[in-house]
Every structure is written in C-alpha cells, then in structure tokens.
N, C-alpha and C. Protein backbone atom coordinates (compact mmCIF):
# COMPACT_ATOMS: atom_id res chain seq x y z
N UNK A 1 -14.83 -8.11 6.04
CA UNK A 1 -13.39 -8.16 6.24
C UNK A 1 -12.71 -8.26 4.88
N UNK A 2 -11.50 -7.43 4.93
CA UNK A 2 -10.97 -7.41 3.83
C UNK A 2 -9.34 -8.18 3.52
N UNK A 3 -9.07 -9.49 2.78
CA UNK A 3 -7.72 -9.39 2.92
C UNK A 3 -6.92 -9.31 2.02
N UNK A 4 -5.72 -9.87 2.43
CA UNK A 4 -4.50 -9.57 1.09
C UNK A 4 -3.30 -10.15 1.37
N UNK A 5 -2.44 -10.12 0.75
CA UNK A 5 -1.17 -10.81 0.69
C UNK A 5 0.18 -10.32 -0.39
N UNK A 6 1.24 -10.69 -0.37
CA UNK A 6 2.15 -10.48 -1.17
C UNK A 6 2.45 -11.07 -1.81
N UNK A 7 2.94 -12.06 -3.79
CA UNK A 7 3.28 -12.69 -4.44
C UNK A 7 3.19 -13.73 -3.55
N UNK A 8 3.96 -14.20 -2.69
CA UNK A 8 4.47 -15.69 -2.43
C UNK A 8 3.52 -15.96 -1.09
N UNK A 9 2.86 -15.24 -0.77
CA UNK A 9 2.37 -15.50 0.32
C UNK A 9 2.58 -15.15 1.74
N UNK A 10 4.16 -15.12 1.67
CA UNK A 10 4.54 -15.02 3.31
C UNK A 10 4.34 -14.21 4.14
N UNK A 11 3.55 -12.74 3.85
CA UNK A 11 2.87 -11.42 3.83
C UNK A 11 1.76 -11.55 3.47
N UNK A 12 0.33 -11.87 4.81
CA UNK A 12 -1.08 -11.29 4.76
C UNK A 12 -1.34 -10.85 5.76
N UNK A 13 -2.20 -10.05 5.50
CA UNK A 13 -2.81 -9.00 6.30
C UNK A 13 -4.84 -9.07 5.73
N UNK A 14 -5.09 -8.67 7.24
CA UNK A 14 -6.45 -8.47 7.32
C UNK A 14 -7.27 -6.74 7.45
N UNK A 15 -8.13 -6.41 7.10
CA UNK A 15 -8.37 -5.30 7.45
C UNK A 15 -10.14 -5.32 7.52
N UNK A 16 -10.41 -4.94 8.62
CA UNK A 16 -11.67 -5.25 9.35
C UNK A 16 -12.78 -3.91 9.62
N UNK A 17 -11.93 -2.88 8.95
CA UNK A 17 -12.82 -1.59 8.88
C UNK A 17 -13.01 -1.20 7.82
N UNK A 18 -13.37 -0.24 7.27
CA UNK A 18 -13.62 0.98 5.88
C UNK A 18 -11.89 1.03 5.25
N UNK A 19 -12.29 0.86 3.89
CA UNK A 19 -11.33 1.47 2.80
C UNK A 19 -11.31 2.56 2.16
N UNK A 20 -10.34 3.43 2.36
CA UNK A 20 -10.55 4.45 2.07
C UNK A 20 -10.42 4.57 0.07
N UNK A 21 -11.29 4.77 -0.72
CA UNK A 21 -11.51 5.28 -1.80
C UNK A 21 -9.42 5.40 -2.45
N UNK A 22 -9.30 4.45 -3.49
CA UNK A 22 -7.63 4.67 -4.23
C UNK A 22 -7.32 5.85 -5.04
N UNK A 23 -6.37 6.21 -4.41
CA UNK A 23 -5.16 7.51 -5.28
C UNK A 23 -4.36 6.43 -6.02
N UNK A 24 -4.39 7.41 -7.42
CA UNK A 24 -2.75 7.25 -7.53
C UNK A 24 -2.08 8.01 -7.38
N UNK A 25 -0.84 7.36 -7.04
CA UNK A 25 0.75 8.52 -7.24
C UNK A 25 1.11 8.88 -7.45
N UNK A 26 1.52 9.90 -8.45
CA UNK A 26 2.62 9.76 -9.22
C UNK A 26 4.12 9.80 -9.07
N UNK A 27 4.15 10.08 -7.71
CA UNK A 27 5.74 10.69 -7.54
C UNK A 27 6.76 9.94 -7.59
N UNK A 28 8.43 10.78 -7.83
CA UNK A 28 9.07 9.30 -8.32
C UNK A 28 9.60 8.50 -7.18
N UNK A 29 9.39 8.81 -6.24
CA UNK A 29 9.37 7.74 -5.14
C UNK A 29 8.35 6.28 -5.75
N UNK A 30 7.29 6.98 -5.80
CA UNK A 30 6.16 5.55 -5.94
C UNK A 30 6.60 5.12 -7.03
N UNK A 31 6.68 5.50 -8.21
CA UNK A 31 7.60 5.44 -9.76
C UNK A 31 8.56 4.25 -9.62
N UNK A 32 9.60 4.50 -8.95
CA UNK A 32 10.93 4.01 -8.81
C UNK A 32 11.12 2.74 -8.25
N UNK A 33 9.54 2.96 -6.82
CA UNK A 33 9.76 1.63 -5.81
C UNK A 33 8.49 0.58 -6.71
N UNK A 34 7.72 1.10 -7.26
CA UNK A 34 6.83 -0.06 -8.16
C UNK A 34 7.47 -0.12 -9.82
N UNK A 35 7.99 0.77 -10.36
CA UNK A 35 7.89 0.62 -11.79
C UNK A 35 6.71 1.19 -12.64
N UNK A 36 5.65 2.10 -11.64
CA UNK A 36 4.93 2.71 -12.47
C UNK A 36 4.57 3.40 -11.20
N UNK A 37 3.24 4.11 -11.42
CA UNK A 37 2.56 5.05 -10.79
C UNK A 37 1.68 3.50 -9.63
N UNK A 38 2.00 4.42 -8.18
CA UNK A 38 1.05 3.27 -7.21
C UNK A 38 0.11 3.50 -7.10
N UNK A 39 -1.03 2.54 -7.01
CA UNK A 39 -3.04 2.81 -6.71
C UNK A 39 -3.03 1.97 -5.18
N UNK A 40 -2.98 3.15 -4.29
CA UNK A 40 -3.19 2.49 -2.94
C UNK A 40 -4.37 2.81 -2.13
N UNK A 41 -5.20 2.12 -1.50
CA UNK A 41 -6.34 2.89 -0.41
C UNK A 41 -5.55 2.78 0.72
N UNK A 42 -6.35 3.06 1.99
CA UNK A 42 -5.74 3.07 3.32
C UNK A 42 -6.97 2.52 4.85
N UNK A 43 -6.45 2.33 5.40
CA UNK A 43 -7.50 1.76 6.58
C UNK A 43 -6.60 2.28 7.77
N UNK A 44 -7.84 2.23 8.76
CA UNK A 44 -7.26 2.86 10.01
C UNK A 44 -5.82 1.80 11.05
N UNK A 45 -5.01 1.75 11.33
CA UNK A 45 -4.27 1.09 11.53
C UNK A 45 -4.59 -0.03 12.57
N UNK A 46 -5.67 0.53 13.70
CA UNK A 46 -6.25 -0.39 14.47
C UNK A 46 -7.02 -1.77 13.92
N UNK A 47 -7.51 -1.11 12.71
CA UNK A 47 -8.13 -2.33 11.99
C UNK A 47 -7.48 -3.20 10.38
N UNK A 48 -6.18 -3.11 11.38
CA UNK A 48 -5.06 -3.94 9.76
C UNK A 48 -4.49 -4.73 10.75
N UNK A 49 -4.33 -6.28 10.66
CA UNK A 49 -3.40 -7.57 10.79
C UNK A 49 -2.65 -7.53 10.28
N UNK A 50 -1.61 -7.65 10.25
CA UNK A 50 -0.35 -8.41 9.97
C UNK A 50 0.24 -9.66 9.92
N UNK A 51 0.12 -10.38 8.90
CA UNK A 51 0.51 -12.12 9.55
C UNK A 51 2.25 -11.97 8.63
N UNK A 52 2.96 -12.50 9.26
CA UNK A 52 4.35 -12.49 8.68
C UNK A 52 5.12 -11.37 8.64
N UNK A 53 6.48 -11.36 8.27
CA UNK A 53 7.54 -10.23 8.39
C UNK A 53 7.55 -9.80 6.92
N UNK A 54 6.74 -8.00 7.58
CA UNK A 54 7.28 -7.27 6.69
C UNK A 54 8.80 -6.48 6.64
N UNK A 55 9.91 -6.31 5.47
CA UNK A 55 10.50 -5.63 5.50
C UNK A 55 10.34 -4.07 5.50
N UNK A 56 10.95 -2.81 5.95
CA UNK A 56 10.07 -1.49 6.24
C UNK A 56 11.77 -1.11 4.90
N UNK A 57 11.38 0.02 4.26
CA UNK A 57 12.62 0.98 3.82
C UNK A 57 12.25 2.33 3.50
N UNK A 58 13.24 3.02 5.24
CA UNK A 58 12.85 4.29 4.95
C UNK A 58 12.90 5.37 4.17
N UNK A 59 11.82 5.50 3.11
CA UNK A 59 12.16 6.11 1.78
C UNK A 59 12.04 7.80 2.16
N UNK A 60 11.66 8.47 2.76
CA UNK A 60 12.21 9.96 3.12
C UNK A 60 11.87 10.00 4.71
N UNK A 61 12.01 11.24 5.21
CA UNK A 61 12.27 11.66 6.28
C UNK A 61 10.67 11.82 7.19
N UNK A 62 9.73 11.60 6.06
CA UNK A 62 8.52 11.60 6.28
C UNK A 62 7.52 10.12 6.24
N UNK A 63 8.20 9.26 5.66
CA UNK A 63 7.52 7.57 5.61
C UNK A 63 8.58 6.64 5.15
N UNK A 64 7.98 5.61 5.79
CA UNK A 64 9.05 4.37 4.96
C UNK A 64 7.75 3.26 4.21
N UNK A 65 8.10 2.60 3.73
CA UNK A 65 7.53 1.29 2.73
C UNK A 65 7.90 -0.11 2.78
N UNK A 66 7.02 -0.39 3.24
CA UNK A 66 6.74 -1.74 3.89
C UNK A 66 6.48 -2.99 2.37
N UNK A 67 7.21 -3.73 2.75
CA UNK A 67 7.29 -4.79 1.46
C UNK A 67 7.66 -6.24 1.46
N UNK A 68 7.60 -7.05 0.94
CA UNK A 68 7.67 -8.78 1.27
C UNK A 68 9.54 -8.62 1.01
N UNK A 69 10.32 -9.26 2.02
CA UNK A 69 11.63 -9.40 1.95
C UNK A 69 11.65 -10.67 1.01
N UNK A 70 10.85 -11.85 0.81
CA UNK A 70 11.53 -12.83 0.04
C UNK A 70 10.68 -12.40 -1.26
N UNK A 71 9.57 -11.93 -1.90
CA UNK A 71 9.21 -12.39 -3.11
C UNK A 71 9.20 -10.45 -3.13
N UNK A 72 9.52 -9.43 -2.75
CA UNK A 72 9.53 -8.12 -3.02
C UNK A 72 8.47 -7.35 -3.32
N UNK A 73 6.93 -7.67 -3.28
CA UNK A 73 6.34 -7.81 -3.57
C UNK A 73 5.54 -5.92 -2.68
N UNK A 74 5.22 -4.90 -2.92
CA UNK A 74 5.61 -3.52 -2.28
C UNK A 74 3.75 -4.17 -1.91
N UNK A 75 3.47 -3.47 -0.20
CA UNK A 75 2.45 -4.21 0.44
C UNK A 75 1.73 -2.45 1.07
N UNK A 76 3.05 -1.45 1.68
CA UNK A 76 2.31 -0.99 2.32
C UNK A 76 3.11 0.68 2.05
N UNK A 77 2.77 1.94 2.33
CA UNK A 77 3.05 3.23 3.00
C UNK A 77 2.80 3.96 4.17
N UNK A 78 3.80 4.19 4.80
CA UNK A 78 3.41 4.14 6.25
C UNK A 78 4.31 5.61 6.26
N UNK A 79 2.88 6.99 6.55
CA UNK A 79 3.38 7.88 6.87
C UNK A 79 2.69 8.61 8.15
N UNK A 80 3.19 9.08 8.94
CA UNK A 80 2.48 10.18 10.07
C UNK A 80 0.52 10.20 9.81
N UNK A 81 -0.19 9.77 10.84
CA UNK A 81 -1.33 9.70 10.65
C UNK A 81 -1.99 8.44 11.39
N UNK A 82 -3.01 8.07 11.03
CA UNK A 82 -4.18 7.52 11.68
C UNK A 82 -4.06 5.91 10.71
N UNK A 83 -3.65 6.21 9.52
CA UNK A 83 -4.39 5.44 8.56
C UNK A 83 -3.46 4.77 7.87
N UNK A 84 -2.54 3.72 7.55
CA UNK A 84 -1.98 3.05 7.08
C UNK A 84 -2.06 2.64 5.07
N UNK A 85 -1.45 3.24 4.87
CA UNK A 85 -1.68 3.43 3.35
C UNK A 85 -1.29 1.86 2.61
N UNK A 86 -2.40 0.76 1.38
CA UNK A 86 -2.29 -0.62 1.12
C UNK A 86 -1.94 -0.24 -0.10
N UNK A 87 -0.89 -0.82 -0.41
CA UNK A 87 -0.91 -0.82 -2.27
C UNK A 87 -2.53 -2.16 -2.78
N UNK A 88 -3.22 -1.31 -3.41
CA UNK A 88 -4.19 -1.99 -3.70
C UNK A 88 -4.13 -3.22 -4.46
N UNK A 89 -3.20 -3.21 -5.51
CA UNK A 89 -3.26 -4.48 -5.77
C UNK A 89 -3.08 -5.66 -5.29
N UNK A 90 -2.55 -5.75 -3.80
CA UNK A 90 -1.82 -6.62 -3.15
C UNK A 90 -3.29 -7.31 -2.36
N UNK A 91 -4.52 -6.97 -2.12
CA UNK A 91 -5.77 -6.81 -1.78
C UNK A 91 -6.35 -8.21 -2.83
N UNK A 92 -7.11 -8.81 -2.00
CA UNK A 92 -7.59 -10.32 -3.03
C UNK A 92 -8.63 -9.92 -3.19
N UNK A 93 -9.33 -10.48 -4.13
CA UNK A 93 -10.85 -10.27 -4.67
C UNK A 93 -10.92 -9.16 -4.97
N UNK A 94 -12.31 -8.89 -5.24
CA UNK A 94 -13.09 -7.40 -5.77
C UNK A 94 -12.67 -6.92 -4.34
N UNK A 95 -12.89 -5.26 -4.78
CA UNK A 95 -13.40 -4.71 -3.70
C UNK A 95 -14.28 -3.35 -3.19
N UNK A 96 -14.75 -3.04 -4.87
CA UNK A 96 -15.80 -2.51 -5.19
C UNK A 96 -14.91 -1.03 -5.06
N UNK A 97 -13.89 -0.87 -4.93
CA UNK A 97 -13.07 0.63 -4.85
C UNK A 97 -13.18 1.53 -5.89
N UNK A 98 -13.45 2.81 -5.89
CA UNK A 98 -12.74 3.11 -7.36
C UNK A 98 -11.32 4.28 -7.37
N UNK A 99 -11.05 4.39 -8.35
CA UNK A 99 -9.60 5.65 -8.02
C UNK A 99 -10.52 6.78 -8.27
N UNK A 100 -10.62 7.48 -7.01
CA UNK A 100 -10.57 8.92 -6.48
C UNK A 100 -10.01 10.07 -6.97
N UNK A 101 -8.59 10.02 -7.26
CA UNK A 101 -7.96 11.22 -8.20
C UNK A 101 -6.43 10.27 -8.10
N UNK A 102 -5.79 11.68 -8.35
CA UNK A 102 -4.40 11.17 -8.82
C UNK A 102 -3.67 12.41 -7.96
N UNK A 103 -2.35 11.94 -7.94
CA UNK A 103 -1.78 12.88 -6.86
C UNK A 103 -0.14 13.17 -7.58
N UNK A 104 0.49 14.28 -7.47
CA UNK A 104 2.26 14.27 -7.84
C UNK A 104 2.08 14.29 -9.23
N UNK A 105 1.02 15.15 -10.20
CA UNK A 105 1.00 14.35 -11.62
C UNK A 105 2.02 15.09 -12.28
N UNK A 106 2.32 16.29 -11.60
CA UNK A 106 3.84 17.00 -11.87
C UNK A 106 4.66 16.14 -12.23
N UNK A 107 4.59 15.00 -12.17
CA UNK A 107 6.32 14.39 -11.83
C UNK A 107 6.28 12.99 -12.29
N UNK A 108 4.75 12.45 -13.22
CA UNK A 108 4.15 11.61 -13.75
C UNK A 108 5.41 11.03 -14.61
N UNK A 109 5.44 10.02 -15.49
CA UNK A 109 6.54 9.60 -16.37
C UNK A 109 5.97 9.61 -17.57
C-alpha cells in the first residue's frame, strides 16, 4: 500500500494497487499550477482513498486539479480515463518509481 498527503496534512490518500511509472509535464498548465514542470504517476481510481476535502479547479475542458484548499498543496489530475493522475511528490516514502519520459517539452520554460 501506498500513501500520501498534502503539506498540512488535511489531504491523505491511500493507493492499494500498481503505480504507474512518472512523466513529467511540461505544459504551461502544469508550469503555472506548480511553478515548474509536474512529476506525477497514476493508479487506477478504484484503488485510491481519499481521507479529507479535496478542492477540484477546472483547468480545461478536458480535466480539472485536485488540491489541498487550506495549505494549497497540488495532490491530483483528474482527466477522462481509468486512472487518476498523483503529483508524485505529495506520495511519502520511497517508492522505487522512476521518470519514464517527459511530455509538452514544446512548451518547457
């Protein structure tokens, strides 16, 4: 089992299946909403907990981004699919992942 949380805590989540291998981002969506390029894996949505209120903001017409309302802390990407996208750093401990490729490098900073 894998878990995680947001800065202050008030946002953890569990995930109890396979991680999918981390991208980064580059696009300036991910840019803009972290301050750099995001390294996220993903798990199937059946096997992610939720403990506490995430805030959602729908960033295009295709996903919104899920994030801690009191400490801001960016937790999740949630687009069309099976698989619930984690900003990896938000993930405690090791977790033996590595980054896979890179994605949007068009648009890199």
């Amino acid at each position: 089992m894998t878990t995680g949380s947001c800065l202050c805590g008030a946002v953890q989540f569990t995930v109890t299946g396979p991680l999918r291998p981390v991208i980064a981002c580059h696009c300036g969506q991910c840019r803009k909403s972290s301050g750099h390029h995001v390294a996220a894996t993903s798990a199937h949505r059946d096997h992610i907990a939720v403990m506490g209120a995430v805030t959602w903001f729908r960033s295009s017409d295709a996903a919104r981004r899920g994030f801690c309302g009191t400490c801001g802390s960016n937790l999740f990407w949630d687009g069309a699919g099976e698989n619930l996208a984690i900003f990896a750093g938000s993930i405690d401990g090791e977790t033996g992942l590595q980054i896979a490729g890179h994605i949007f490098c068009a648009f890199k900073g």
